[in-house]
N, C-alpha and C. Protein backbone atom coordinates (compact mmCIF):
# COMPACT_ATOMS: atom_id res chain seq x y z
N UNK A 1 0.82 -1.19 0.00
CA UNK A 1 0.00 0.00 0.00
C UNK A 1 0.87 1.26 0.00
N UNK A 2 1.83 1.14 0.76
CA UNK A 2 2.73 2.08 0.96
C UNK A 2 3.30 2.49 -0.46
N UNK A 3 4.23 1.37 -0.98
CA UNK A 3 4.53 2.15 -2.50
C UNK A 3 3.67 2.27 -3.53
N UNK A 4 2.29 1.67 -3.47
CA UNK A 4 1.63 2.38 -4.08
C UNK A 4 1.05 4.00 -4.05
N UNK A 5 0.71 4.65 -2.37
CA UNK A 5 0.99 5.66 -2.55
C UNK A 5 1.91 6.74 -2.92
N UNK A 6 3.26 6.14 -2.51
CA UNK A 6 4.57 6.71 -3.27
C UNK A 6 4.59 6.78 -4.55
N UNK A 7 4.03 5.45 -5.38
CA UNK A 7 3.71 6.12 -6.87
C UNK A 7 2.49 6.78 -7.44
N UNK A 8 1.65 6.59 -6.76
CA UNK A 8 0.71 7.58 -7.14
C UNK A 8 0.69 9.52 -6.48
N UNK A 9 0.93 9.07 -5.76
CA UNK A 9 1.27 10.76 -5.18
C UNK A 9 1.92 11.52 -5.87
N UNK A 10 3.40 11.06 -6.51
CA UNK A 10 4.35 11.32 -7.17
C UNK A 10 3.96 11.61 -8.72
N UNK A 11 3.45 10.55 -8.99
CA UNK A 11 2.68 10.85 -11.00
C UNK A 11 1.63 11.93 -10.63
N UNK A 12 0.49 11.87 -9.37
CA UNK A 12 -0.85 12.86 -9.36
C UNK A 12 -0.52 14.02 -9.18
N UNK A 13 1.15 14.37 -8.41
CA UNK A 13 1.42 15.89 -8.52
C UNK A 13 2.03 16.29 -9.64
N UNK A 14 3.05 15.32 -10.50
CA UNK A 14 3.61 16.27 -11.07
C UNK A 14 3.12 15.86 -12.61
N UNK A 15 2.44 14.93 -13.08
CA UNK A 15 1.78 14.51 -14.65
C UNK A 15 0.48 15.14 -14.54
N UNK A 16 -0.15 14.64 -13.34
CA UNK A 16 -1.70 14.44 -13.90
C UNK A 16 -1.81 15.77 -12.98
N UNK A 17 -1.80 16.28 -11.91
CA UNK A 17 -2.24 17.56 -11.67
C UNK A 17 -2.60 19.06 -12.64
N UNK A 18 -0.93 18.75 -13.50
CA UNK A 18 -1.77 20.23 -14.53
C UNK A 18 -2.23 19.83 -15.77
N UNK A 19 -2.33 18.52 -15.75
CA UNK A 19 -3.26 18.26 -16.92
C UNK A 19 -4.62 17.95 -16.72
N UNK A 20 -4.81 17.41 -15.53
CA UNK A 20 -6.46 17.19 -15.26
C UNK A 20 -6.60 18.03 -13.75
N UNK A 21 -6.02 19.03 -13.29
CA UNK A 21 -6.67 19.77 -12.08
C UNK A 21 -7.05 18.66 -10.92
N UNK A 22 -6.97 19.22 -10.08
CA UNK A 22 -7.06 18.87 -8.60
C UNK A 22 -8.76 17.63 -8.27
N UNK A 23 -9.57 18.45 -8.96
CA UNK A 23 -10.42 17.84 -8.62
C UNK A 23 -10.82 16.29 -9.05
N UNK A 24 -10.90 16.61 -10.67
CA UNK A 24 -10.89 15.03 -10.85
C UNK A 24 -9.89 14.20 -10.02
N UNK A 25 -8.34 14.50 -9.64
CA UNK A 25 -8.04 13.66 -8.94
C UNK A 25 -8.16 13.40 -7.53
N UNK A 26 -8.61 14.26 -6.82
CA UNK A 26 -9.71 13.76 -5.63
C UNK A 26 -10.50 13.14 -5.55
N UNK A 27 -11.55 13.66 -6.67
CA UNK A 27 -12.89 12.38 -6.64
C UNK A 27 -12.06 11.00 -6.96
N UNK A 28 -11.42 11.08 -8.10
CA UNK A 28 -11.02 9.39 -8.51
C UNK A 28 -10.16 8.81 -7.55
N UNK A 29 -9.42 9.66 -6.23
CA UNK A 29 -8.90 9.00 -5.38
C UNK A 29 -9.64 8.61 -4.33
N UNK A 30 -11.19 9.46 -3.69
CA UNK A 30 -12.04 9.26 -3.24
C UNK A 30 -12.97 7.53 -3.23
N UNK A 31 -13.05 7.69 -4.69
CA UNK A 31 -14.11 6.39 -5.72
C UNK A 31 -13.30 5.48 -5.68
N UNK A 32 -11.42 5.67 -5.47
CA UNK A 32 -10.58 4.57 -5.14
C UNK A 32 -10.50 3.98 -3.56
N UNK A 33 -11.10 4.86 -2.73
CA UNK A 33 -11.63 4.31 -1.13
C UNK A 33 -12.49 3.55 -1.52
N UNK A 34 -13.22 3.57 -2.49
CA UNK A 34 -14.46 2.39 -2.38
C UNK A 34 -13.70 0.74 -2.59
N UNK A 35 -12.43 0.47 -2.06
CA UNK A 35 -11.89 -0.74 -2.08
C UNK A 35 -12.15 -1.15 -0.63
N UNK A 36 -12.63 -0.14 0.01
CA UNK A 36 -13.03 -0.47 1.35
C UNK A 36 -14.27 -1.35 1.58
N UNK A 37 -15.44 -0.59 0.61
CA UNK A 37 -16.50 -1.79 0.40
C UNK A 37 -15.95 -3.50 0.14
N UNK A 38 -14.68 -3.23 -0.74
CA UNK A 38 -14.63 -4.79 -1.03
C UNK A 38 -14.21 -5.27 -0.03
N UNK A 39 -13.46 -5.13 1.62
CA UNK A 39 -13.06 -5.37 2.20
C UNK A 39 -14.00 -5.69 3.36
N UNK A 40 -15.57 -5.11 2.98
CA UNK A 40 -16.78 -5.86 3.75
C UNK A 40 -16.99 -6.81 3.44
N UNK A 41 -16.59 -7.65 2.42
CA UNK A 41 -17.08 -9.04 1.75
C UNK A 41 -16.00 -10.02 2.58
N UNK A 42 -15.24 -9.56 3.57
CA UNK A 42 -14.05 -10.87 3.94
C UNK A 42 -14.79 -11.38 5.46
N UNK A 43 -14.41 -12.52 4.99
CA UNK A 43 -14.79 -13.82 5.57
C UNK A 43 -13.81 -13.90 7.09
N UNK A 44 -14.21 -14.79 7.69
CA UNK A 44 -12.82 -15.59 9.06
C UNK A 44 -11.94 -15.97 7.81
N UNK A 45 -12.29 -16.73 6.72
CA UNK A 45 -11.40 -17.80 6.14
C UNK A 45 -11.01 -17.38 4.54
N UNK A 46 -11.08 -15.87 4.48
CA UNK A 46 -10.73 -15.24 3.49
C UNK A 46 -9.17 -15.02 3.33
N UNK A 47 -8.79 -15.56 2.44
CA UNK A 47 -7.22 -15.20 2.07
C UNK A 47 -6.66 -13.57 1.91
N UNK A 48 -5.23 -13.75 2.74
CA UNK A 48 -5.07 -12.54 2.33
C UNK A 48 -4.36 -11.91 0.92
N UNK A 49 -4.07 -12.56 0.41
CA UNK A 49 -3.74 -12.40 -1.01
C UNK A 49 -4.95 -12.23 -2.20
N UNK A 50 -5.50 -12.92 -1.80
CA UNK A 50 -7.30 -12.73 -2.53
C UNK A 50 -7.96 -11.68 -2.54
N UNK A 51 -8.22 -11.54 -1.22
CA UNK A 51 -8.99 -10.48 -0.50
C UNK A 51 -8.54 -9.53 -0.11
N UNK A 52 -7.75 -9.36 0.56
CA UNK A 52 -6.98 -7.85 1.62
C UNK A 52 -6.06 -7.52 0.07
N UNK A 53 -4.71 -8.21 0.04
CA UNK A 53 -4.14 -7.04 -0.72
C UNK A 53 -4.74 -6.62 -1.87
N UNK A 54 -5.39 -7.28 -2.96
CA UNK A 54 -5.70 -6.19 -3.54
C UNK A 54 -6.91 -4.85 -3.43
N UNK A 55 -7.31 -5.01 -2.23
CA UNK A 55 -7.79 -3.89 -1.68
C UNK A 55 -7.37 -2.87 -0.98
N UNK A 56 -6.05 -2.76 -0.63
CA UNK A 56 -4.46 -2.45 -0.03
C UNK A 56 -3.93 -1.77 -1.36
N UNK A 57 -3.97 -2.40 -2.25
CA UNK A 57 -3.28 -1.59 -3.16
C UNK A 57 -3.96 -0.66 -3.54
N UNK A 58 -5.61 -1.30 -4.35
CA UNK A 58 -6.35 0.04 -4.92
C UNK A 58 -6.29 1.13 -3.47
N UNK A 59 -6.61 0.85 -2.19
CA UNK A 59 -6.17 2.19 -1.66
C UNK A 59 -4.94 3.23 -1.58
N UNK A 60 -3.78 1.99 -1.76
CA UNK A 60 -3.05 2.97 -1.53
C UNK A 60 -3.06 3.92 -2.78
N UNK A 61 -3.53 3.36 -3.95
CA UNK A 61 -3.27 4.34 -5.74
C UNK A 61 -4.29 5.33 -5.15
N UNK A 62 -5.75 5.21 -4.57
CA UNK A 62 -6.59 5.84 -4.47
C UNK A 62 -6.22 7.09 -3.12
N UNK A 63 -5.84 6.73 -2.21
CA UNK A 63 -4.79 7.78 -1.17
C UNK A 63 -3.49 9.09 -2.26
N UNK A 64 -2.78 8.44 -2.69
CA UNK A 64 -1.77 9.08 -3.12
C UNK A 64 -2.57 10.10 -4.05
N UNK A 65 -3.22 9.77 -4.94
CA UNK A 65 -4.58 10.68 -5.56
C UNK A 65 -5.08 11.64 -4.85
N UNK A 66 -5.10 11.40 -4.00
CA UNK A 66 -5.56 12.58 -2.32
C UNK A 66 -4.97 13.07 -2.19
N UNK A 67 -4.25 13.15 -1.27
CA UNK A 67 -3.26 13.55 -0.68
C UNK A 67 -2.34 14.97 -1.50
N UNK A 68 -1.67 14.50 -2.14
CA UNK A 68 -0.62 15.55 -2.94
C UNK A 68 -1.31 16.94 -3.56
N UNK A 69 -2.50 17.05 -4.89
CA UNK A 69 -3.44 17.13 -5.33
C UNK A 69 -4.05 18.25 -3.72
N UNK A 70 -4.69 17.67 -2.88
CA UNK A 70 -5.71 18.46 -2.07
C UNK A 70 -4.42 19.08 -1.31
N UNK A 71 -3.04 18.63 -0.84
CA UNK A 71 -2.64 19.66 -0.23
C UNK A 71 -1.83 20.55 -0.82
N UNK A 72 -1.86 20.65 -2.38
CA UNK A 72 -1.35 21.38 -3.13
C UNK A 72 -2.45 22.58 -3.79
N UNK A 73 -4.01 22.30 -3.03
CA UNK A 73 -4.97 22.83 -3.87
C UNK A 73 -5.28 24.00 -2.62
N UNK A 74 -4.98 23.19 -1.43
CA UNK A 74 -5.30 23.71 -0.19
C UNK A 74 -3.74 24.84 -0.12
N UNK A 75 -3.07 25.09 -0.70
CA UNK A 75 -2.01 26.05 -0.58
C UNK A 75 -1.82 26.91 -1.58
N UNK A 76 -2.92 26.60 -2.42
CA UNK A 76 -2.40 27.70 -4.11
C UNK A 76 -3.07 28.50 -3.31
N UNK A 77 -2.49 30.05 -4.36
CA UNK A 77 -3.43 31.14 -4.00
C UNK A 77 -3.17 32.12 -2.84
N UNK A 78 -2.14 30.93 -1.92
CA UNK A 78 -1.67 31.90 -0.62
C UNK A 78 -0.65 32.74 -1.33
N UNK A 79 -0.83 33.79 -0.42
CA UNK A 79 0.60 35.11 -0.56
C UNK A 79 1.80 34.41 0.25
N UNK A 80 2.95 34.87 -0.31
CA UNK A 80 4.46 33.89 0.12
C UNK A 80 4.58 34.36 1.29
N UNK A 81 4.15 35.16 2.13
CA UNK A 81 4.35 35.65 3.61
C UNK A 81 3.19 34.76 4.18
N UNK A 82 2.23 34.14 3.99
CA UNK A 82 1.27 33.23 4.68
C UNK A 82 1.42 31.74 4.39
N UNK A 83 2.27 31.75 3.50
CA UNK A 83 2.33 30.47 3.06
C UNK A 83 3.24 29.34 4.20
N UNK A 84 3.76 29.60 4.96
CA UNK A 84 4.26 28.47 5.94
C UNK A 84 2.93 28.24 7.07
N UNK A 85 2.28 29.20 7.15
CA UNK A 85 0.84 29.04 8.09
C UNK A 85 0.04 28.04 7.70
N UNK A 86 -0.38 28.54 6.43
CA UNK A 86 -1.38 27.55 5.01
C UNK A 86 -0.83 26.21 5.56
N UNK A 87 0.00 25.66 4.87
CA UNK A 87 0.98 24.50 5.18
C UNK A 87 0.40 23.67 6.46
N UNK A 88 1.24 24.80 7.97
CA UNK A 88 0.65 23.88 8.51
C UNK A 88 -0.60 23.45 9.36
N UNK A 89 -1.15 24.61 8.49
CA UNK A 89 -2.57 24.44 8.85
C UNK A 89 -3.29 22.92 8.41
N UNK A 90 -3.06 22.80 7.03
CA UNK A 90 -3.43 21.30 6.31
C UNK A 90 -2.73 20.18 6.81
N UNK A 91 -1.18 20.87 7.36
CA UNK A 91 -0.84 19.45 7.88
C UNK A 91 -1.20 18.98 9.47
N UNK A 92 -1.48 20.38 10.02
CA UNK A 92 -2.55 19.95 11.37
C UNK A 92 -3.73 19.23 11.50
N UNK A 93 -4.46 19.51 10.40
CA UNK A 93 -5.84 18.98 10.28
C UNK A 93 -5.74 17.57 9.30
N UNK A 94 -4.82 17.34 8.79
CA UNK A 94 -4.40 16.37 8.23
C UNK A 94 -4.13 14.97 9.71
N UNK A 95 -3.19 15.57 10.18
CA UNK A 95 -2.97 14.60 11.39
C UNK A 95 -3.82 14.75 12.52
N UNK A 96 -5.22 15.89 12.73
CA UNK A 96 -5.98 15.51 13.89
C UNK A 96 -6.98 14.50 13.10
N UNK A 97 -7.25 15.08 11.95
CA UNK A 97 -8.67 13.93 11.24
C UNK A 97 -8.07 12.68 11.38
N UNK A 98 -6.81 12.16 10.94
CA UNK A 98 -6.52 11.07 10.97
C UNK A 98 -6.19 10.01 12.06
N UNK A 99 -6.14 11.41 13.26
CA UNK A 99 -6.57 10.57 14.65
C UNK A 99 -7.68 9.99 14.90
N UNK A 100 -8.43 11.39 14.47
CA UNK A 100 -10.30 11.19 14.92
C UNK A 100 -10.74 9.86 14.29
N UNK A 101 -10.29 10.30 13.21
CA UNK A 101 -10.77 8.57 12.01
C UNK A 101 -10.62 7.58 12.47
N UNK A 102 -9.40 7.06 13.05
CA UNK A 102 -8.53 6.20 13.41
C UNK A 102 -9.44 5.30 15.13
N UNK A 103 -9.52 6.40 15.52
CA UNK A 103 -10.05 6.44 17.10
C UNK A 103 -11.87 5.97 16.31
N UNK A 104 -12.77 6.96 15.48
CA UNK A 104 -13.66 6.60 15.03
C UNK A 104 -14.21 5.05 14.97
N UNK A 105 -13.47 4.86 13.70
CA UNK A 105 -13.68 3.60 13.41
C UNK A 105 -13.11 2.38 14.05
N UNK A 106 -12.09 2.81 14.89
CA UNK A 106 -12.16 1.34 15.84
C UNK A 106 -12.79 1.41 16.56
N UNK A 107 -13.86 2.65 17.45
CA UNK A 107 -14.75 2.30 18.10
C UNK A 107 -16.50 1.51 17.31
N UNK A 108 -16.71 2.38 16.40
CA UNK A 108 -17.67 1.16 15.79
C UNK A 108 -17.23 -0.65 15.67
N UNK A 109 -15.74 -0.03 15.45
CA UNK A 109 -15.71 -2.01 14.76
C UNK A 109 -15.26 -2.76 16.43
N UNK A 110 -14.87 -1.50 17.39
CA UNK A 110 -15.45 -2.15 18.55
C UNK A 110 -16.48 -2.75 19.22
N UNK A 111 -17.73 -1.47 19.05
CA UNK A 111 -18.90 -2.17 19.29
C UNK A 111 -19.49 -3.38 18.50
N UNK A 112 -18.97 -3.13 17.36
CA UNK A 112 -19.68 -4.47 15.81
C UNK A 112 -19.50 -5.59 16.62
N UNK A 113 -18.34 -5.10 16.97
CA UNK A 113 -17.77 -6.62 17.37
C UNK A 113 -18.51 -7.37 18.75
N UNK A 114 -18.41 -6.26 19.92
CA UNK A 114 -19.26 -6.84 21.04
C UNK A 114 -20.82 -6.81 21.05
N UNK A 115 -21.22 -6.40 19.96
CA UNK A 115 -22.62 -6.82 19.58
C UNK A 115 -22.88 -7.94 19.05
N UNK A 116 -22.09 -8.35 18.43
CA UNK A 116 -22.16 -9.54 17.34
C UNK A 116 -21.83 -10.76 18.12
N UNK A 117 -21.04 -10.65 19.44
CA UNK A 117 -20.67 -11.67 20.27
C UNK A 117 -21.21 -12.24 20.89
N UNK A 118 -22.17 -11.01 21.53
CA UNK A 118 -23.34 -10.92 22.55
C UNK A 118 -24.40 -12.07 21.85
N UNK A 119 -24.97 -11.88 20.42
CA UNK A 119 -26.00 -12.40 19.99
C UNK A 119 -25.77 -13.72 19.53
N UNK A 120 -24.18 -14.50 19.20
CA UNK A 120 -24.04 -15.21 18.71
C UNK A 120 -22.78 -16.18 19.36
N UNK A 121 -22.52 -15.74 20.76
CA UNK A 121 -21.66 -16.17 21.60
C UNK A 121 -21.51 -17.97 21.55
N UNK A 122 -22.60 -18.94 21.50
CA UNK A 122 -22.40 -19.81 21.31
C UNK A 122 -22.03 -20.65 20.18
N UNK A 123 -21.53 -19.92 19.11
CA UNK A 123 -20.72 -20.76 18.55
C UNK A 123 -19.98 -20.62 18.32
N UNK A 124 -19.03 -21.84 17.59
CA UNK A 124 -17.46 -22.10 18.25
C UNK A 124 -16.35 -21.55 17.39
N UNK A 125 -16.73 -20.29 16.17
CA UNK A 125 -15.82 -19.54 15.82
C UNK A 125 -16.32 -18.30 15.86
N UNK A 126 -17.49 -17.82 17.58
CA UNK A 126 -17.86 -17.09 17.20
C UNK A 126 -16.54 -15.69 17.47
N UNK A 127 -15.89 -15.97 18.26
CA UNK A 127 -14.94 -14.54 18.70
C UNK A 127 -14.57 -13.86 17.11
N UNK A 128 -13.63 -15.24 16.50
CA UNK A 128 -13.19 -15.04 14.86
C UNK A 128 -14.49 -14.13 13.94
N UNK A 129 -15.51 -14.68 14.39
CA UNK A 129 -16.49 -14.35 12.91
C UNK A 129 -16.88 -13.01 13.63
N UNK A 130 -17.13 -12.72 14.94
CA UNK A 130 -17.34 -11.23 15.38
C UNK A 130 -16.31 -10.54 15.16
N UNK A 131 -14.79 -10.71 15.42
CA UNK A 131 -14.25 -9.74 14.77
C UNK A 131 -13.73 -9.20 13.19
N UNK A 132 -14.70 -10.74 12.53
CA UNK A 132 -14.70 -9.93 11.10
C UNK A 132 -16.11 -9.17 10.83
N UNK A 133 -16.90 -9.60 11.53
CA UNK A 133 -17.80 -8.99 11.58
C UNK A 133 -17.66 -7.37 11.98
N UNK A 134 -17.43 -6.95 12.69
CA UNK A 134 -16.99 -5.78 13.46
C UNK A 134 -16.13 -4.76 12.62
N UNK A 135 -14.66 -5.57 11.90
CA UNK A 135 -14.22 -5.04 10.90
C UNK A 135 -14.99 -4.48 9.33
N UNK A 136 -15.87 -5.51 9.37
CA UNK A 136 -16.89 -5.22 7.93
C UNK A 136 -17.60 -4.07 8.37
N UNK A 137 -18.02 -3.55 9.37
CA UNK A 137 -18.81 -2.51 9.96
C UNK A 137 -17.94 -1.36 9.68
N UNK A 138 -16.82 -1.83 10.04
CA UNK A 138 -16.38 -0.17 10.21
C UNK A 138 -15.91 -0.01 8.98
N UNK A 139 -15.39 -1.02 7.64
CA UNK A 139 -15.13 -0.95 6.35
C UNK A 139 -16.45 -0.45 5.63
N UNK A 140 -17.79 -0.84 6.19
CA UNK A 140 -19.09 0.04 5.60
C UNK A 140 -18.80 1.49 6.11
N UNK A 141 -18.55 1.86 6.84
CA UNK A 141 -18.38 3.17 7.60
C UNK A 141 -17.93 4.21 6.80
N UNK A 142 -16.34 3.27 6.34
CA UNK A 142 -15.70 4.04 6.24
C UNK A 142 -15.87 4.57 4.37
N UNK A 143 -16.17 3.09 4.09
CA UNK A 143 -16.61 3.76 2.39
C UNK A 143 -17.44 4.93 2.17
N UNK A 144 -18.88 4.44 2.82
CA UNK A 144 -19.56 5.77 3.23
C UNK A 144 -18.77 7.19 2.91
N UNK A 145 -17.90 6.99 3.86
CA UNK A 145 -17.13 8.62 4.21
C UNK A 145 -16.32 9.01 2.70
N UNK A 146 -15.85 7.94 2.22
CA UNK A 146 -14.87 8.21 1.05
C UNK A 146 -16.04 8.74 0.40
N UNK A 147 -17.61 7.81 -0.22
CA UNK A 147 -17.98 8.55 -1.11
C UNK A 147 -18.82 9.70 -0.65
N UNK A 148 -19.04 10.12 0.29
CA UNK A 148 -19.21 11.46 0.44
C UNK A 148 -18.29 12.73 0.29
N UNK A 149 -17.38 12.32 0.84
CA UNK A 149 -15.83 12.77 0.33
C UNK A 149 -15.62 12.86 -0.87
N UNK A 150 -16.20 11.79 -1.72
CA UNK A 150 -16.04 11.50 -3.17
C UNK A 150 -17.06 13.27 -4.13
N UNK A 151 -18.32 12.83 -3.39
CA UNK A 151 -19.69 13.91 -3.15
C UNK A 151 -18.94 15.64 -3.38
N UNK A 152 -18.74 15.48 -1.84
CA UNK A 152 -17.75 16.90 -1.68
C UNK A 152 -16.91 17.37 -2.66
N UNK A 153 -16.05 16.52 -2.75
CA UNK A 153 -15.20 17.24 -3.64
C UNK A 153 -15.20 17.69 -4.93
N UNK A 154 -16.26 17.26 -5.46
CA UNK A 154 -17.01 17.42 -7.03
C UNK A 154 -17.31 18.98 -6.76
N UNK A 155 -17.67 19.45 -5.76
CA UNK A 155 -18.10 21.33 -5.87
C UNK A 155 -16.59 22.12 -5.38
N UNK A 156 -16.32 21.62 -4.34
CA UNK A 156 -15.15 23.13 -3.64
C UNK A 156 -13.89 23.20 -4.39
N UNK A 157 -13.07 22.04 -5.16
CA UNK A 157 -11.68 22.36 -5.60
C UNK A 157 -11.71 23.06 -6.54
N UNK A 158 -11.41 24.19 -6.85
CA UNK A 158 -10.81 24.70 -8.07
C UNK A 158 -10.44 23.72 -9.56
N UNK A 159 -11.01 24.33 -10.37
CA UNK A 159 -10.95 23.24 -11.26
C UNK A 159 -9.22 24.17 -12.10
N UNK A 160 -8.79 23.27 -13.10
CA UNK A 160 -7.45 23.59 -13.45
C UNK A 160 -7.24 25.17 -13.52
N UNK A 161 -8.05 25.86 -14.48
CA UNK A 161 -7.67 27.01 -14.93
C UNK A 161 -8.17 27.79 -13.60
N UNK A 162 -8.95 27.99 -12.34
CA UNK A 162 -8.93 28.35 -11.81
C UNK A 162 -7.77 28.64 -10.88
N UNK A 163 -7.25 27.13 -10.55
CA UNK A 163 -5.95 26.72 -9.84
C UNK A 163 -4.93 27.84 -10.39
N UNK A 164 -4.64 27.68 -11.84
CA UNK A 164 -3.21 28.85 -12.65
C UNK A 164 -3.49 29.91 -12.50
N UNK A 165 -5.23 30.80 -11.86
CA UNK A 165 -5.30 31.79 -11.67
C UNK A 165 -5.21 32.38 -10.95
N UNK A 166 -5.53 31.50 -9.30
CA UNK A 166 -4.70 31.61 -8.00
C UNK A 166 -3.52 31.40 -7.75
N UNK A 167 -2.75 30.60 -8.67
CA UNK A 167 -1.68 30.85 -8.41
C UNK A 167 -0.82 32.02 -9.20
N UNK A 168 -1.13 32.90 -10.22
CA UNK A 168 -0.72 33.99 -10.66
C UNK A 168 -1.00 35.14 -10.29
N UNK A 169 -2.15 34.87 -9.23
CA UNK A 169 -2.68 36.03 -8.67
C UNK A 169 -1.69 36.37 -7.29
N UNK A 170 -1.11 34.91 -7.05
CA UNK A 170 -0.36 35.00 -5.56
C UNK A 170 0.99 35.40 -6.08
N UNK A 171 1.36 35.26 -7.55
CA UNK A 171 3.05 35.55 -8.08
C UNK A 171 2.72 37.57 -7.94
N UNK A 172 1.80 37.58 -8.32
CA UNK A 172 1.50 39.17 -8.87
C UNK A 172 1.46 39.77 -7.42
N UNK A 173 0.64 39.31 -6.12
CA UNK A 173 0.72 39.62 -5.17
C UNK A 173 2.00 39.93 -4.37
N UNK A 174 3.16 38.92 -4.67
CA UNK A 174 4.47 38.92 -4.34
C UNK A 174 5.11 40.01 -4.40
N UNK A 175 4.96 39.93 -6.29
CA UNK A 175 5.53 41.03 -6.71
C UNK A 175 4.90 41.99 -6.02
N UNK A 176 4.38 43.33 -6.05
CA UNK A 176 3.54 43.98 -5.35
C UNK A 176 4.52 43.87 -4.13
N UNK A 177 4.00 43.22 -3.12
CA UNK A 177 4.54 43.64 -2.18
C UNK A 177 5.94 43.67 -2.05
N UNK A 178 7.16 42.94 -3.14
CA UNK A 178 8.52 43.37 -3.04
C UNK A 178 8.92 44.49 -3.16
N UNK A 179 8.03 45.22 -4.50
CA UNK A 179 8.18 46.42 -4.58
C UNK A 179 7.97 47.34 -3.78
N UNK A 180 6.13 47.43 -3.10
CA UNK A 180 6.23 48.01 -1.89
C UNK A 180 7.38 48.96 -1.35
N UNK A 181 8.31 48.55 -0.17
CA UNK A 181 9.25 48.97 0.52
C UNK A 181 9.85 49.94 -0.29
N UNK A 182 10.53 49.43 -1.40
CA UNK A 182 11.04 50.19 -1.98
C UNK A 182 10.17 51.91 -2.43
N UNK A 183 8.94 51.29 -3.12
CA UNK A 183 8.41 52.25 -3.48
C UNK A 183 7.75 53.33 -2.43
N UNK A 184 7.47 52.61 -1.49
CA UNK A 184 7.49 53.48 0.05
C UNK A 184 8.58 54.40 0.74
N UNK A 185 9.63 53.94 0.43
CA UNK A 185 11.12 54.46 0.39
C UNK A 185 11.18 56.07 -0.17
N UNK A 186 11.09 56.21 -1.54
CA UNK A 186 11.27 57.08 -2.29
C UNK A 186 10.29 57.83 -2.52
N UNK A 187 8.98 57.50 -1.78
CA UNK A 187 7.93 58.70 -1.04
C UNK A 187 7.74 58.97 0.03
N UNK A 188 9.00 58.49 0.92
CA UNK A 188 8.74 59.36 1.98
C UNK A 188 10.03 60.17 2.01
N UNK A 189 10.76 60.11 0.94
CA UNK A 189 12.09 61.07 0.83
C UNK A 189 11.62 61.99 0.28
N UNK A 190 12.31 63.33 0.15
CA UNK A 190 11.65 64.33 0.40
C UNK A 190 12.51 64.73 -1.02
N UNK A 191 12.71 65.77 -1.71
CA UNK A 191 13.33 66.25 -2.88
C UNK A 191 14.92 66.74 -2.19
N UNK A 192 14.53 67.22 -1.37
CA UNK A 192 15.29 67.89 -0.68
C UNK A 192 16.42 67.36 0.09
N UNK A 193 15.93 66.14 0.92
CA UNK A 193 16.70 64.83 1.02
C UNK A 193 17.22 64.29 0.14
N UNK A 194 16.49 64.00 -0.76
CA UNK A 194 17.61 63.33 -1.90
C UNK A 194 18.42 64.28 -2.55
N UNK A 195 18.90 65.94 -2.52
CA UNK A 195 19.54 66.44 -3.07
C UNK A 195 20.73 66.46 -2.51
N UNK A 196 20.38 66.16 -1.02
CA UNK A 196 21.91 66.10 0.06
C UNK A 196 22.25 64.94 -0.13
């Protein structure tokens, strides 16, 4: 999963970002969480080569799609004096959601699980089949969230040519204010000052 996000992150920022804009590759990294649904279909006695990794991989292609893309979309547009704030603003909220998430969904696939135990305690793989049970809960959960996520992101990102316009608007802004100082300089000198 891991080097699959390493290669997808890597091609979605620097190929496919200014050729298809931010958004399509959110949603299609979004619609690539839906490998989570497939990961409600596993069994006690589901292989992991069958089942898990290739649902491991389409996430990780479908993550790296995210990731690069939204925190590159989430920083155009800033002025170069705000821009270390921007930053870690996304990377704050980046690492509290991914607590919350984290904490989230193991508490559902906590309860899945001690619900499912409760009702079906007497039989003799029931611990095994409740905690796939429990896991399938919070893999419904969590697809859910991707395609709403998926939902979302179809309206707020900037689509390409918007993106090159925030970001030329933030080069022009720069400029501007480099000049500034200077040009502040030589109106508050006086004629008279500058003759001495």
């Amino acid at each position: 999963m891991i080097a699959c996000i390493l290669l997808s992150s890597n091609s979605s920022s620097i190929v496919l970002l200014p050729r298809f804009g931010p958004r399509a590759l959110i949603v299609t990294g979004m619609l690539g969480g839906g490998a989570m649904a497939c990961l409600t279909l596993l069994t006690a006695t589901s292989s992991y080569a069958g089942s898990v990794l290739p649902a491991l991989l389409a996430l990780g292609l479908g993550f790296g799609m995210i990731f690069s893309p939204a925190i590159n979309t989430a920083t155009s547009g800033v002025a170069r004096q705000d821009s270390g704030v921007a930053s870690a603003l996304v990377n704050t909220m980046q690492q509290v959601g991914g607590s919350i998430g984290t904490a989230a969904l193991s508490t559902v696939a906590l309860t899945a699980t001690a619900t499912y135990l409760t009702a079906h305690h007497v039989r003799r793989l029931a611990p095994a089949t409740a905690a796939v049970h429990g896991f399938s809960v919070a893999f419904a959960v969590s697809a859910s969230l991707f395609a709403l996520g998926a939902l979302a992101a179809v309206l707020p990102p900037p689509s390409r040519r918007r993106l090159q316009e925030l970001r030329n608007a933030a080069t022009v802004d720069d400029a501007a204010a480099a000049l500034s100082p200077a040009r502040t300089e030589t109106m508050t000198t006086s004629p008279v000052d500058a003759g001495r």
